[in-house]
C-alpha atoms as a PDB file:
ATOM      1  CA  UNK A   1       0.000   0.000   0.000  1.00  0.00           C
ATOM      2  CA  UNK A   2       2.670   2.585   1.166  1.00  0.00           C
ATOM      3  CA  UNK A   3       4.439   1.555  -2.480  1.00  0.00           C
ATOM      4  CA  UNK A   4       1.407   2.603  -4.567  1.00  0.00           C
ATOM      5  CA  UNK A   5       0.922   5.971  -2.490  1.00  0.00           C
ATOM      6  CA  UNK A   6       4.977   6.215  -3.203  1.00  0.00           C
ATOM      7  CA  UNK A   7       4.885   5.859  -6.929  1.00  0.00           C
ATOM      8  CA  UNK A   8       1.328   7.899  -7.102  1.00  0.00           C
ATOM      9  CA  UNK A   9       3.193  10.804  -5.302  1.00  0.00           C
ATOM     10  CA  UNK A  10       6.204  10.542  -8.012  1.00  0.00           C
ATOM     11  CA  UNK A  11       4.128   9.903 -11.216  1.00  0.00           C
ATOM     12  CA  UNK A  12       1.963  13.073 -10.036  1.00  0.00           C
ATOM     13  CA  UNK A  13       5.897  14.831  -9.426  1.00  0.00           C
ATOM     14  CA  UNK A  14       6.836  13.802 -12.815  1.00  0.00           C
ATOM     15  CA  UNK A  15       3.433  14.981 -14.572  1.00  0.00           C
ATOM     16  CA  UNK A  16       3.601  18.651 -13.134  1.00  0.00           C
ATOM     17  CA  UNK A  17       7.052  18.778 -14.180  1.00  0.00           C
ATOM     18  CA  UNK A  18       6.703  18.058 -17.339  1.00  0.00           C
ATOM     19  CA  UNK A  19       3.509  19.971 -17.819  1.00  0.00           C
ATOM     20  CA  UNK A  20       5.548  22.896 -16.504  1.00  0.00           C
ATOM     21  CA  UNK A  21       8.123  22.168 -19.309  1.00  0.00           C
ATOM     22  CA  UNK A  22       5.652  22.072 -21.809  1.00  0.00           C
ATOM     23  CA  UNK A  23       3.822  25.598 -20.685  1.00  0.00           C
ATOM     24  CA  UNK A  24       7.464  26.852 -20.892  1.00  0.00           C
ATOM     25  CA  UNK A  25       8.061  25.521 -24.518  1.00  0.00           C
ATOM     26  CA  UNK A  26       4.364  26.763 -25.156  1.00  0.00           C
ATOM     27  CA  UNK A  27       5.130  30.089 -24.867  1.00  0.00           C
ATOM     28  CA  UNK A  28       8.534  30.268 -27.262  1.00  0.00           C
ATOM     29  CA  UNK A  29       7.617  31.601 -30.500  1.00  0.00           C
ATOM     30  CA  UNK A  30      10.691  30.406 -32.568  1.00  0.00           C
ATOM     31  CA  UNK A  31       9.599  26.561 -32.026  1.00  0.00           C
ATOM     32  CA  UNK A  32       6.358  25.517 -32.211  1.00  0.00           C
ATOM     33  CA  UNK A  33       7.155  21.776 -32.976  1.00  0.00           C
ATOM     34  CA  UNK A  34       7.924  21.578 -29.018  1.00  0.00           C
ATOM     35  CA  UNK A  35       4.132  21.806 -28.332  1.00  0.00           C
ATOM     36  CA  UNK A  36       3.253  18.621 -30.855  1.00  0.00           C
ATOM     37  CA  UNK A  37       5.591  16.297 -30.399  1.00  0.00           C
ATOM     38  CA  UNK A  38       4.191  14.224 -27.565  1.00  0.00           C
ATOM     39  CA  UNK A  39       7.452  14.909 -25.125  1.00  0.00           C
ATOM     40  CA  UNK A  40       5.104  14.014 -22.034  1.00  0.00           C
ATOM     41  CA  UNK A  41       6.919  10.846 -20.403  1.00  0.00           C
ATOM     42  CA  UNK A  42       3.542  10.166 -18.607  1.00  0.00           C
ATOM     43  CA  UNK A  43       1.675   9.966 -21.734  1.00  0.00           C
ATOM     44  CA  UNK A  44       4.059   7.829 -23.225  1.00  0.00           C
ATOM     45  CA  UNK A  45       4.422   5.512 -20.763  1.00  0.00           C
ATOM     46  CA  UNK A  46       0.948   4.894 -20.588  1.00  0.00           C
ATOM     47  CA  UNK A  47       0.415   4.859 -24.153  1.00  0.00           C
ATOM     48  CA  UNK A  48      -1.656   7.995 -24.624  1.00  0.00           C
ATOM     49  CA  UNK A  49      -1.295   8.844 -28.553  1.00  0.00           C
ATOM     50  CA  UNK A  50      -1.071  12.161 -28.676  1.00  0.00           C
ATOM     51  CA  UNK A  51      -4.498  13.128 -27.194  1.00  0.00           C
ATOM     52  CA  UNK A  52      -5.927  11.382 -30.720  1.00  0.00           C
ATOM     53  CA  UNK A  53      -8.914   8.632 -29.654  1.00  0.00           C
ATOM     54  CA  UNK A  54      -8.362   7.340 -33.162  1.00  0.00           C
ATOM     55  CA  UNK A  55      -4.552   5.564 -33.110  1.00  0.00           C
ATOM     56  CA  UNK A  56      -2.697   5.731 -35.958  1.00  0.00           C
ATOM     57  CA  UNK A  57      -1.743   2.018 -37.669  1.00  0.00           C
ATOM     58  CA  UNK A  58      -0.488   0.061 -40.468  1.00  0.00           C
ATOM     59  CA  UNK A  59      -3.322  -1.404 -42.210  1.00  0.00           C
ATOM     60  CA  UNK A  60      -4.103  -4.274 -44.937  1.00  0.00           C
ATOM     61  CA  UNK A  61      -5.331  -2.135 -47.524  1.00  0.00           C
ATOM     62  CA  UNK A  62      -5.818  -4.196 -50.803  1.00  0.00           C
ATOM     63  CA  UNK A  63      -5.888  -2.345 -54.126  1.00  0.00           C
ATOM     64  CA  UNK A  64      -4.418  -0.616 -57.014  1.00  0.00           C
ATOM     65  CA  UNK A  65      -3.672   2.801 -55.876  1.00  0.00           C
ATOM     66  CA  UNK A  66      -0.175   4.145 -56.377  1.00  0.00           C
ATOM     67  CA  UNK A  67       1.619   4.313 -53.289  1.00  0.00           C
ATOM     68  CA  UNK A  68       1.671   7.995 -51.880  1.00  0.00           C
ATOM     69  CA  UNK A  69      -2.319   8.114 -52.610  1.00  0.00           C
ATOM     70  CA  UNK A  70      -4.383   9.378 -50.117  1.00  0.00           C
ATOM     71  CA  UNK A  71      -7.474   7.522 -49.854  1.00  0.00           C
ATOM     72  CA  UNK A  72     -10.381   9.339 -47.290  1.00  0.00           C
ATOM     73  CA  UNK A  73     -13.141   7.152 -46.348  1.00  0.00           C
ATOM     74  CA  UNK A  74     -15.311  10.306 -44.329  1.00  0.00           C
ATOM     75  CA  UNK A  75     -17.928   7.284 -43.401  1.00  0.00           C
ATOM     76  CA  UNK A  76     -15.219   5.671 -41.498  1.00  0.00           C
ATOM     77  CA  UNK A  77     -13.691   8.699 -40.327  1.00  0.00           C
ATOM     78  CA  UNK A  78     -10.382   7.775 -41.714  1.00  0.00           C
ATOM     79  CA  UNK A  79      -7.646   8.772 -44.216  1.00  0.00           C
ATOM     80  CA  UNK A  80      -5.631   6.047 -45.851  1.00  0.00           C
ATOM     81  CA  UNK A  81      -1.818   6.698 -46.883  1.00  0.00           C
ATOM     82  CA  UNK A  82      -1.324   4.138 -49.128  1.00  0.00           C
ATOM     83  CA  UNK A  83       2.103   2.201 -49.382  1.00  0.00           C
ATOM     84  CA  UNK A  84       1.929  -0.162 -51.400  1.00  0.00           C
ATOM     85  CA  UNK A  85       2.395  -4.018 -50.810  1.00  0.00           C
ATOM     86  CA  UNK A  86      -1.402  -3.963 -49.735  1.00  0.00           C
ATOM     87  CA  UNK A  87      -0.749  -1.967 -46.502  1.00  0.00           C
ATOM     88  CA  UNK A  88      -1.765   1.537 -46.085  1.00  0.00           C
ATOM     89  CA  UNK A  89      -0.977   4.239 -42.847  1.00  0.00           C
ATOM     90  CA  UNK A  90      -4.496   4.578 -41.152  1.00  0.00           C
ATOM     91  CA  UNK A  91      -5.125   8.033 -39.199  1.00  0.00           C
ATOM     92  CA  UNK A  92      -8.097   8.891 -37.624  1.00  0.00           C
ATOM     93  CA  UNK A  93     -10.063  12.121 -38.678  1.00  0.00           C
ATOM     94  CA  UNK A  94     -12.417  14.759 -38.307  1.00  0.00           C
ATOM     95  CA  UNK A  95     -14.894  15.322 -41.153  1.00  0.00           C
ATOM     96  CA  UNK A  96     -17.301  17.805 -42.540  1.00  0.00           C
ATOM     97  CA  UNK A  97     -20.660  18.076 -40.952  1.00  0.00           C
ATOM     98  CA  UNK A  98     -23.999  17.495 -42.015  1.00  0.00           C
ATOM     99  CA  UNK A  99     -24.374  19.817 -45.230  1.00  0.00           C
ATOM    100  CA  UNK A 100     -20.819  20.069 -45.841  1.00  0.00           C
ATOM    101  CA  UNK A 101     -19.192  16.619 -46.564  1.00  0.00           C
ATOM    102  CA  UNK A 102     -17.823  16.316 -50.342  1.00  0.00           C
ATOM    103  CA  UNK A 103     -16.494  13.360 -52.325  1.00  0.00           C
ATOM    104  CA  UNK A 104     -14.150  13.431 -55.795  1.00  0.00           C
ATOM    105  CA  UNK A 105     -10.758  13.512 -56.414  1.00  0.00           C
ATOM    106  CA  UNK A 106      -8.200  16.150 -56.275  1.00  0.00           C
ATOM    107  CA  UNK A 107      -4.208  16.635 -56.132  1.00  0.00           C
ATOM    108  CA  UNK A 108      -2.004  18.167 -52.844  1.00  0.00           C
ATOM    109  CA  UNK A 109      -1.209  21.595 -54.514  1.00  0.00           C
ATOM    110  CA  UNK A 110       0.674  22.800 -51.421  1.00  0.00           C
ATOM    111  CA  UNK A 111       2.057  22.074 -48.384  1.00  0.00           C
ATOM    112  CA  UNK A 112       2.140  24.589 -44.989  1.00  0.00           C
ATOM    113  CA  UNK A 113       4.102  24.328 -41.922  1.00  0.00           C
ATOM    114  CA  UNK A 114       2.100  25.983 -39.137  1.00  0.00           C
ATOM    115  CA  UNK A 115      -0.179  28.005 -41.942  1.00  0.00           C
ATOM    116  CA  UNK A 116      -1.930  30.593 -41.449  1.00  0.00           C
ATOM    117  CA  UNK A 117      -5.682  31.273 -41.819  1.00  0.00           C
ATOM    118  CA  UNK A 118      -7.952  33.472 -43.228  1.00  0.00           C
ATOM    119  CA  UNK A 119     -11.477  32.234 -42.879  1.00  0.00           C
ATOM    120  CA  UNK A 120     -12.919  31.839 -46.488  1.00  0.00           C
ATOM    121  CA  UNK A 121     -16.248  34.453 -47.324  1.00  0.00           C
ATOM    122  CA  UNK A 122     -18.454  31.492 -46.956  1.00  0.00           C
ATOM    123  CA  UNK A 123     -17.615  30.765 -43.380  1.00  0.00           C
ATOM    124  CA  UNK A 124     -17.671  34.372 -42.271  1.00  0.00           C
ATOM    125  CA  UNK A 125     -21.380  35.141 -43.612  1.00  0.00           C
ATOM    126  CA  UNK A 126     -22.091  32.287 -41.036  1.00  0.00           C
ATOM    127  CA  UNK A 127     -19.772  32.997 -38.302  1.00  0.00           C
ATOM    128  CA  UNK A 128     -18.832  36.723 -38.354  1.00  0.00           C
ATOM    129  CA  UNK A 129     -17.785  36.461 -34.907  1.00  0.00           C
ATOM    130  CA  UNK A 130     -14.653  34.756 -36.713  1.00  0.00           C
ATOM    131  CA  UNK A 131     -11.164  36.860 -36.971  1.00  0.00           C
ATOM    132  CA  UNK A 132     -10.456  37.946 -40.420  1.00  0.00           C
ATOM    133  CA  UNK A 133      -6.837  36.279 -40.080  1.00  0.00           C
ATOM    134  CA  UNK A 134      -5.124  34.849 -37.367  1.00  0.00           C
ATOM    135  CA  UNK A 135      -1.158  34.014 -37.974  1.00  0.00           C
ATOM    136  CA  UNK A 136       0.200  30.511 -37.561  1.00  0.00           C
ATOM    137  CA  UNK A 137       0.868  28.465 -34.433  1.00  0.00           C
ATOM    138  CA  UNK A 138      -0.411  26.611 -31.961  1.00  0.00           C
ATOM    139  CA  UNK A 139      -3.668  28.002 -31.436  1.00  0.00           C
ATOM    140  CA  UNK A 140      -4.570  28.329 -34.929  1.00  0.00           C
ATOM    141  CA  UNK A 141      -7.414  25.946 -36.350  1.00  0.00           C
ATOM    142  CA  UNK A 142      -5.385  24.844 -38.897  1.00  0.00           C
ATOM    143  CA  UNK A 143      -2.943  22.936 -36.512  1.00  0.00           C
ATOM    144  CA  UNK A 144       1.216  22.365 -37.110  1.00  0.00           C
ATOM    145  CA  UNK A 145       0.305  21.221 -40.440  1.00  0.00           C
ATOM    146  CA  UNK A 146      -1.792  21.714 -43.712  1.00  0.00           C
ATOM    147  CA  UNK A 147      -2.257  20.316 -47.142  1.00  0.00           C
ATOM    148  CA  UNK A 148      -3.907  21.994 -49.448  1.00  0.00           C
ATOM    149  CA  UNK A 149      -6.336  20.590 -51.888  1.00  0.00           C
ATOM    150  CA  UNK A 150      -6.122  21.787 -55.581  1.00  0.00           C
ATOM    151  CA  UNK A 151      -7.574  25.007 -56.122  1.00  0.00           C
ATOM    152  CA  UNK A 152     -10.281  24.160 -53.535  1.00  0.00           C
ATOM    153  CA  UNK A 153     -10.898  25.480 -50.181  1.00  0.00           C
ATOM    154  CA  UNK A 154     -10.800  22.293 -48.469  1.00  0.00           C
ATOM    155  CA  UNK A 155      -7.899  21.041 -46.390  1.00  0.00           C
ATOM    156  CA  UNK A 156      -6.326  18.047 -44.700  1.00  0.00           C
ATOM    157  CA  UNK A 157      -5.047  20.068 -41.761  1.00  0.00           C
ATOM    158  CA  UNK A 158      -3.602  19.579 -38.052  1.00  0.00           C
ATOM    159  CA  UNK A 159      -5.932  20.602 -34.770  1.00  0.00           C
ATOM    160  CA  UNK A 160      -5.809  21.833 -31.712  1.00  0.00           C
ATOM    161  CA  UNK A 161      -8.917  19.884 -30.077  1.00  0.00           C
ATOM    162  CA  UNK A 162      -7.710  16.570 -30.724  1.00  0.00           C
ATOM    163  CA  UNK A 163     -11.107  15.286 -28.914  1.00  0.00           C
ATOM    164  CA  UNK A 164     -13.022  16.116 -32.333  1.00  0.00           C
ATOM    165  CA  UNK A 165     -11.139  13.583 -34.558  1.00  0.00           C
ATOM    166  CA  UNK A 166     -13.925  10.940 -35.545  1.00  0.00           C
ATOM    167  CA  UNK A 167     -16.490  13.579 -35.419  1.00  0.00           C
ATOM    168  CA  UNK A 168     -18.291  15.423 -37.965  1.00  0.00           C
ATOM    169  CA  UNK A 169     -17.588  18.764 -37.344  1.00  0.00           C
ATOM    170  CA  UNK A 170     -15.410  20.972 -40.120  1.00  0.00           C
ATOM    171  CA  UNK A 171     -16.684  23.055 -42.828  1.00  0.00           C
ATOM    172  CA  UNK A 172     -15.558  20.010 -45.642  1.00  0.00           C
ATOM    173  CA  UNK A 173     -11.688  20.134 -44.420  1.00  0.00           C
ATOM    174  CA  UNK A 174     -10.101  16.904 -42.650  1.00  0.00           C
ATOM    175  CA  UNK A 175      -8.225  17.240 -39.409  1.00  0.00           C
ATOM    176  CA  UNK A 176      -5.954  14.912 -37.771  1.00  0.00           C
ATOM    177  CA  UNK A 177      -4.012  15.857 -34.348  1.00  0.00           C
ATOM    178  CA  UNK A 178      -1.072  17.508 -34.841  1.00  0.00           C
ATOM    179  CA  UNK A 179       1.075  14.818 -34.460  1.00  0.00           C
ATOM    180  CA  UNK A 180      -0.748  13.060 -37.035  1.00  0.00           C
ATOM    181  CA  UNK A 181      -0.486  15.542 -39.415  1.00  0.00           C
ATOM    182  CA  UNK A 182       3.272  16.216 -38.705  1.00  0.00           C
ATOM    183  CA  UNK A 183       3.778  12.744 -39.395  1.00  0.00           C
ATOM    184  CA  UNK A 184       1.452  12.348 -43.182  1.00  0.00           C
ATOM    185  CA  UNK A 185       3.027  16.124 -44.294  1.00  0.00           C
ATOM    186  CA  UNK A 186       6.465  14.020 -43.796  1.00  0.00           C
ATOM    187  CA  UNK A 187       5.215  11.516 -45.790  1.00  0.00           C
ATOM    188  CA  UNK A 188       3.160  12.833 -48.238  1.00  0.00           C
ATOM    189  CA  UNK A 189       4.654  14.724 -51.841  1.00  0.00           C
ATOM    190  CA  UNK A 190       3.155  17.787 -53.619  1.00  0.00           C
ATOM    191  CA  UNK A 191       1.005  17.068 -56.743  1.00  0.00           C
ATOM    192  CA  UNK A 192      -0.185  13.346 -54.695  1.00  0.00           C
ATOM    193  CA  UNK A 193      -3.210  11.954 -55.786  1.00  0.00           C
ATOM    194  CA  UNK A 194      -6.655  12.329 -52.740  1.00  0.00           C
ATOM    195  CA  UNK A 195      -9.624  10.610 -53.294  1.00  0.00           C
ATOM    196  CA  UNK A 196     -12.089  11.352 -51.076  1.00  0.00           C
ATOM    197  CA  UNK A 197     -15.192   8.615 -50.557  1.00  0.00           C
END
């Protein structure tokens, strides 16, 4: 019993002190990475992933799609990176509400690293409570991360409320945790192929 309260105490020790570290590295501007990166040694030795309730896995994923395709099942609240061999990199998303999910195929015309955002006309005419910009970084909606979609609007984008991936709740753009997304934008090449189911 006094062994439990004992390691209680230093696991609780160990959380505050890292969550300290982490406000710290919060608040530097130059390195946002430091806020994504899952560098709580609680969380990992419990196995939290990254605040996601969708875990991202390798996955059987029979077909003929070239590898580097993303395939985005928005029924199953997933996006595919295919890799060939049958296999595919699984990540849990968040997809477009009622009224605003999409299907079709387009290409990855750009690539962001903590992007900014500038809500389009459409989404200010509903929300004009929104801010006409707001720079990059870790309170932005659009995450660490962002693909763009062709000339669209739409997105496959980072978050920062990890507890909406497997929801539908976007305006038609796809968001993964950050450290999901930091891991596909590594992966993923401008001008790959996203078909969207």
């Amino acid at each position: 019993m006094v062994w439990r309260l004992f390691i209680s105490v230093v696991l609780a020790v160990s959380y505050v002190a890292a969550a300290a570290t982490d406000a710290t590295a919060q608040r530097r501007p130059t390195n946002y990475d430091n806020t994504v990166t899952g560098n709580d040694p609680v969380a990992r030795f419990f196995g939290f992933n990254g605040g996601s309730p969708v875990g991202r896995t390798t996955v059987s994923f029979p077909g003929n799609h070239k590898p580097g395709t993303i395939v985005i099942r928005a029924g199953e609240r997933r996006l595919y990176l295919v890799l060939g061999n049958g296999q595919a990199v699984s990540y849990g998303i968040g997809v477009g509400r009622d009224g605003f999910g999409w299907s079709g195929v387009r290409r990855v015309s750009a690539k962001r690293e903590w992007p900014d955002w500038t809500p389009p006309a459409q989404m200010l005419r509903r929300r004009p409570d929104l801010p006409r910009h707001m720079a990059g970084g870790p309170d932005n909606p659009l995450g660490a991360r962002a693909l763009y979609l062709g000339s669209s609007l739409y997105r496959i984008h980072g978050s920062n409320e990890p507890e909406t991936i497997g929801q539908a709740v976007s305006s038609g753009c796809f968001r993964l945790t950050n450290a999901d997304v930091i891991d596909l934008y590594e992966r993923v090449q401008v001008g790959a192929t996203v078909i969207v189911q």
